[in-house]
C-alpha atoms as a PDB file:
ATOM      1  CA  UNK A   1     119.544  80.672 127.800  1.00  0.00           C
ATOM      2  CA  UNK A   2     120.539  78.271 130.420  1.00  0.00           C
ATOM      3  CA  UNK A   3     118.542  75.023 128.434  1.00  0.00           C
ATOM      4  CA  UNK A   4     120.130  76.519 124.962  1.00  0.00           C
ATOM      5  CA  UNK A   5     123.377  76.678 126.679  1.00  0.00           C
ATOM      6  CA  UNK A   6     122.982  72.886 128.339  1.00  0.00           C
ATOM      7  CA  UNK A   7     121.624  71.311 124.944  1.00  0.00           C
ATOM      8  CA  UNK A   8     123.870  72.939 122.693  1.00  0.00           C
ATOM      9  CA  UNK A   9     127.145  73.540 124.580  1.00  0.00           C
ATOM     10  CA  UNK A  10     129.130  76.414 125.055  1.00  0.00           C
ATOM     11  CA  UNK A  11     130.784  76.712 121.933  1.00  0.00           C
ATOM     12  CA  UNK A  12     127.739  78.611 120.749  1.00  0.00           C
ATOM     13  CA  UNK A  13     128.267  80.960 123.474  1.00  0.00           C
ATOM     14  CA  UNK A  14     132.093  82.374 122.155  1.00  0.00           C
ATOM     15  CA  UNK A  15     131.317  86.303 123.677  1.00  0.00           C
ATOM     16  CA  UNK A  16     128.956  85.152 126.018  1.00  0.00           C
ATOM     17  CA  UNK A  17     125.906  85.635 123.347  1.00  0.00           C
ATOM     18  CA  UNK A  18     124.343  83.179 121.381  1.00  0.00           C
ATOM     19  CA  UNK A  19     126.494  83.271 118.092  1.00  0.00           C
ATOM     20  CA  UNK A  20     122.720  82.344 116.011  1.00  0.00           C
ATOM     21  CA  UNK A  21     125.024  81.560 112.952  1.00  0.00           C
ATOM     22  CA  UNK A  22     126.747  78.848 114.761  1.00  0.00           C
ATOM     23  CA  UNK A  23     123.773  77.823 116.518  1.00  0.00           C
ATOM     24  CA  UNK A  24     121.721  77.773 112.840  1.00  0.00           C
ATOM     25  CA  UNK A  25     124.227  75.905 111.651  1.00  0.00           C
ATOM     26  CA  UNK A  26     123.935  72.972 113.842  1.00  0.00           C
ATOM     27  CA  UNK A  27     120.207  72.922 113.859  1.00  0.00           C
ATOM     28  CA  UNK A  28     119.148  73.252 110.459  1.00  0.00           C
ATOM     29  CA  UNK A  29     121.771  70.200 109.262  1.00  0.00           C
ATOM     30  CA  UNK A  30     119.692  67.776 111.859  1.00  0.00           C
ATOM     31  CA  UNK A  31     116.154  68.014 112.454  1.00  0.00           C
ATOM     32  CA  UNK A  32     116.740  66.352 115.565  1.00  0.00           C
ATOM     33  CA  UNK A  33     118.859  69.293 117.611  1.00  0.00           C
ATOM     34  CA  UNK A  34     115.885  71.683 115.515  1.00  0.00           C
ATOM     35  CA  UNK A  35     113.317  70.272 117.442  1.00  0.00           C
ATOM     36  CA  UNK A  36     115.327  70.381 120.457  1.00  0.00           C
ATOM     37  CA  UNK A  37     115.763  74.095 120.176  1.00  0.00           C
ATOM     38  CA  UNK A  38     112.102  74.672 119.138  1.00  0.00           C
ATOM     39  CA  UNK A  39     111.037  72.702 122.746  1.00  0.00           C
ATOM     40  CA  UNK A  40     112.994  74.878 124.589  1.00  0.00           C
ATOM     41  CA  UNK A  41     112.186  78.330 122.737  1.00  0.00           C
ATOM     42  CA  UNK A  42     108.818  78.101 120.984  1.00  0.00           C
ATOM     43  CA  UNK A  43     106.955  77.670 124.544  1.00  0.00           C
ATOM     44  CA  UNK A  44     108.736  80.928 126.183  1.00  0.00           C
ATOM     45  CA  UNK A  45     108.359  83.090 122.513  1.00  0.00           C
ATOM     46  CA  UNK A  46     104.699  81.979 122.759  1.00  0.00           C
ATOM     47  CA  UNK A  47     104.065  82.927 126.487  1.00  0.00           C
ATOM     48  CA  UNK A  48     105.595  86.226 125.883  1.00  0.00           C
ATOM     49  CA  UNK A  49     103.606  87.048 122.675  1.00  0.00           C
ATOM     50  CA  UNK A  50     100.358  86.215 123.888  1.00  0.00           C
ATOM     51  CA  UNK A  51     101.214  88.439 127.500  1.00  0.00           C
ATOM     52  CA  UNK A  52     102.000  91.204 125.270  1.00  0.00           C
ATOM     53  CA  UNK A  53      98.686  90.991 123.404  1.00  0.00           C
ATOM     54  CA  UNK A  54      96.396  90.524 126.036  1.00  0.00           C
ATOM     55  CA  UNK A  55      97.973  93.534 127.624  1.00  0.00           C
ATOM     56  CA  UNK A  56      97.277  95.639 124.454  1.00  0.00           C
ATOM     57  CA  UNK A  57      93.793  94.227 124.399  1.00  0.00           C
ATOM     58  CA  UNK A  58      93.236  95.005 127.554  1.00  0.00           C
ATOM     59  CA  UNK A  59      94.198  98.791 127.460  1.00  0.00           C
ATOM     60  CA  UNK A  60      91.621  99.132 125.109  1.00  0.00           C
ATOM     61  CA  UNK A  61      93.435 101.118 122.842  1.00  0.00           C
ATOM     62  CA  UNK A  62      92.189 100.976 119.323  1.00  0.00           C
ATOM     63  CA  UNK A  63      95.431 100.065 116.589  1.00  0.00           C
ATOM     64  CA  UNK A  64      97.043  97.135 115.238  1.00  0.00           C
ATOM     65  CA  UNK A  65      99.657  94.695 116.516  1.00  0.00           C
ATOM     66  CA  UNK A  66     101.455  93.317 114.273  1.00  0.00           C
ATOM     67  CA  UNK A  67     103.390  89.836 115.058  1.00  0.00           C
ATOM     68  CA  UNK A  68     106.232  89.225 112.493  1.00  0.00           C
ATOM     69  CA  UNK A  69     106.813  85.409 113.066  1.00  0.00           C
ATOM     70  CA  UNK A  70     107.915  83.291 110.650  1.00  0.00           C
ATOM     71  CA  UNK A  71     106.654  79.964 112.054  1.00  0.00           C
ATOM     72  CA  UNK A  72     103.419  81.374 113.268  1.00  0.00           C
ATOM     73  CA  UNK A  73     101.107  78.263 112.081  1.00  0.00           C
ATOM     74  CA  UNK A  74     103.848  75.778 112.962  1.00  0.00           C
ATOM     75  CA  UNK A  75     103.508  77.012 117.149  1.00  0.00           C
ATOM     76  CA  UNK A  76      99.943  77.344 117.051  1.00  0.00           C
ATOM     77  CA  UNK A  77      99.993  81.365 116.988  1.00  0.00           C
ATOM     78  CA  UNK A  78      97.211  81.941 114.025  1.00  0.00           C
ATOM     79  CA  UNK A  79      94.246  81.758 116.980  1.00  0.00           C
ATOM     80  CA  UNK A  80      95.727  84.575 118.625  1.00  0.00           C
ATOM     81  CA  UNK A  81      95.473  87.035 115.295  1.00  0.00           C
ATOM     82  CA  UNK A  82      92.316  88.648 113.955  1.00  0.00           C
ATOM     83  CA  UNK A  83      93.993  88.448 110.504  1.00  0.00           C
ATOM     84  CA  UNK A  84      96.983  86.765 108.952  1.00  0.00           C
ATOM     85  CA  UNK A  85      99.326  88.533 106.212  1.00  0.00           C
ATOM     86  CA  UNK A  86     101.612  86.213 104.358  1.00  0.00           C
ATOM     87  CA  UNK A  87     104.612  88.290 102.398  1.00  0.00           C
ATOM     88  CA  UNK A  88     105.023  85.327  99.128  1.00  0.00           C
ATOM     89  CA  UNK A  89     107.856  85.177  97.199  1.00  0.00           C
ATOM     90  CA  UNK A  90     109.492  82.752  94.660  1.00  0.00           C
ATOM     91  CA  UNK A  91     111.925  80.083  95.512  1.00  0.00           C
ATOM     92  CA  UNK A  92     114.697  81.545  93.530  1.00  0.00           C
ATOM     93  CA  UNK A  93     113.594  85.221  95.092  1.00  0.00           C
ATOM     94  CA  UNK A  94     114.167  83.805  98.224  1.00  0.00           C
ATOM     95  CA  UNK A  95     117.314  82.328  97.655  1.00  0.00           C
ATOM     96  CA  UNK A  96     118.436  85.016  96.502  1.00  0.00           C
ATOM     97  CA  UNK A  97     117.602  87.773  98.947  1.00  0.00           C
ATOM     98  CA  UNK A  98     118.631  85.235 101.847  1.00  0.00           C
ATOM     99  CA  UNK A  99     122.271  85.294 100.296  1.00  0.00           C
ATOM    100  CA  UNK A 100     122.375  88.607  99.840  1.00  0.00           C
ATOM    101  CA  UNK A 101     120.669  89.571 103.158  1.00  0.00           C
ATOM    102  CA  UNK A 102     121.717  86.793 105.585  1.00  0.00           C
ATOM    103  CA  UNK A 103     125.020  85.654 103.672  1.00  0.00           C
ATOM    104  CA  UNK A 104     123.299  82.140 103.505  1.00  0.00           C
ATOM    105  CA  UNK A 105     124.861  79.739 101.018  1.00  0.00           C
ATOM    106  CA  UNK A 106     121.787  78.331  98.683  1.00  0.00           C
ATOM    107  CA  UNK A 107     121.918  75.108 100.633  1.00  0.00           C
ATOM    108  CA  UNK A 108     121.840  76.548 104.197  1.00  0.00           C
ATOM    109  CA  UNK A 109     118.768  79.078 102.699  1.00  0.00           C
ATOM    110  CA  UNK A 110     116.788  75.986 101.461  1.00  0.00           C
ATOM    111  CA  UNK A 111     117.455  74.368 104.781  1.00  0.00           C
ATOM    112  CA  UNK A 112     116.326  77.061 106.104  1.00  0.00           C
ATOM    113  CA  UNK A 113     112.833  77.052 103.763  1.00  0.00           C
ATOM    114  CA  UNK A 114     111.988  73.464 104.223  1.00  0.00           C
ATOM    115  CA  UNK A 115     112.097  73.631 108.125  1.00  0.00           C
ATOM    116  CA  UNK A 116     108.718  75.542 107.640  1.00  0.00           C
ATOM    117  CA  UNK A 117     105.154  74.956 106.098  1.00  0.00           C
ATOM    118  CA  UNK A 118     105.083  75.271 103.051  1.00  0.00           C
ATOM    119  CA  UNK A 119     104.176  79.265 101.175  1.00  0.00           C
ATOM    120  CA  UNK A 120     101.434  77.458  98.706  1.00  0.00           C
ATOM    121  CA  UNK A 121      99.791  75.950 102.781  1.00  0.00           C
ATOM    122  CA  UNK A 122     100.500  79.531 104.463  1.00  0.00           C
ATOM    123  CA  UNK A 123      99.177  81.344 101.655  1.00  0.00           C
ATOM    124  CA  UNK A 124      96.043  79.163 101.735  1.00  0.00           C
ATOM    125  CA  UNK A 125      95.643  79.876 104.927  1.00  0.00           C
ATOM    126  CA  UNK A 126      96.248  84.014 104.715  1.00  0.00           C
ATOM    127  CA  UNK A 127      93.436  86.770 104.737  1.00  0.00           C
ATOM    128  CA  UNK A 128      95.910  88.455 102.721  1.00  0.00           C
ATOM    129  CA  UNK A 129      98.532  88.263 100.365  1.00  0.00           C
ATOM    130  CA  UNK A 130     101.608  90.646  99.931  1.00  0.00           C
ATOM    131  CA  UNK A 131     103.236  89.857  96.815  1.00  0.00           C
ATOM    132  CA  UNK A 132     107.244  90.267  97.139  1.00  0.00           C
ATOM    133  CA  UNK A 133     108.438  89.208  93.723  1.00  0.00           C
ATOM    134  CA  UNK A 134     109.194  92.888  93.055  1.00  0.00           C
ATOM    135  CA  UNK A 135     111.491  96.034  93.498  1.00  0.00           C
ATOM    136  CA  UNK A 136     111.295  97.418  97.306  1.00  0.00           C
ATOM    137  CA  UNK A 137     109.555 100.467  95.962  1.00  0.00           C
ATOM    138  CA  UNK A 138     106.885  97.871  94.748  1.00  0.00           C
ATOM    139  CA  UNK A 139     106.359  95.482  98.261  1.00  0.00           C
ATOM    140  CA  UNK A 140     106.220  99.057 100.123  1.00  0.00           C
ATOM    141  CA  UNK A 141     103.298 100.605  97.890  1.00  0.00           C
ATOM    142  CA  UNK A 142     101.452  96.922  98.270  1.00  0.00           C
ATOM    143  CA  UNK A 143     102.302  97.032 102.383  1.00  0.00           C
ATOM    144  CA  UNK A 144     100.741 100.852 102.064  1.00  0.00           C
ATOM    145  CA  UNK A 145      97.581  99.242 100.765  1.00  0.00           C
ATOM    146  CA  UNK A 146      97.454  96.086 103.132  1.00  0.00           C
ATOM    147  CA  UNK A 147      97.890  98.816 105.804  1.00  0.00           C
ATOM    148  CA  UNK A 148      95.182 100.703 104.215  1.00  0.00           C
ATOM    149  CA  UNK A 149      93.100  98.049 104.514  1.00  0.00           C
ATOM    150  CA  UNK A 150      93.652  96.524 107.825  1.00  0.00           C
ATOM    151  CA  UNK A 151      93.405 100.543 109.511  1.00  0.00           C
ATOM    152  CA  UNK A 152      89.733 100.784 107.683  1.00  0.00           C
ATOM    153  CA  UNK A 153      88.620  97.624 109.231  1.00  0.00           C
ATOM    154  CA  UNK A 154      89.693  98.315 112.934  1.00  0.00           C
ATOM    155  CA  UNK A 155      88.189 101.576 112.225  1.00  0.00           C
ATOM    156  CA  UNK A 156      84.744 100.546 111.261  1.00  0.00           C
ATOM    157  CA  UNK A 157      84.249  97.595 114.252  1.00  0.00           C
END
């Protein structure tokens, strides 16, 4: 926290924790100070990732790991997964759930989107697809299946 701390000063530190709204705030209005933040975090989230799967590997355990990470083709992750799940929604779906979710205005949400690839270039580039246009009940009985899926082929390697 010491680099976040140096490039981005301590006003993002007000309770001695990294206020991320503050911090989200400054990054995604400047692609400059985004890039900053993504030299000094990307390399360390990375490390730790591939540490932590390696040492699953290792134990020889048979399951899944599953890596929730948004910018996974952006930091060079996708040759350290078996398969890749993208979770695809509309713009406006979206833009919606991020202001009811994150209590993002629209323009800090689209900020937000357009500081990653592209969903039509991640879905291109998915095994599989969860659709999450509809109700929760809906995404949870597709996840079931995906899960479904993924369990049956660790099961029969």
């Amino acid at each position: 926290m010491k680099a976040v701390r140096k490039a981005f000063g301590n006003d993002i530190f007000p309770n001695g924790q990294i206020d991320r709204r503050k911090l989200a705030g400054i990054v995604f209005k400047d692609r400059k100070k985004l890039r900053q933040l993504e030299k000094i975090l990307h390399p360390e989230v990375k490390k730790i990732i591939k540490e932590e799967i390696k040492r699953y590997r290792k134990s020889k355990k048979k399951g899944i790991v599953i890596l929730d990470v948004p910018l996974l083709f952006e930091v060079g992750l996708e040759k350290n997964v078996d398969y890749i799940v993208v979770v695809k929604a509309s713009r406006d779906v979206q833009l919606k759930r991020a202001a009811q979710n994150l209590w993002l205005t629209k323009s800090e949400a689209l900020r937000r989107i357009k500081a990653q690839l592209p969903l039509g270039v991640k879905s291109r580039l998915a095994d599989i697809i969860i659709n999450n246009q509809g109700s929760k009940k809906q995404v949870e009985k597709e996840v079931e299946k995906v899960w479904q899926r993924l369990q049956s082929r660790i099961n029969n390697q």
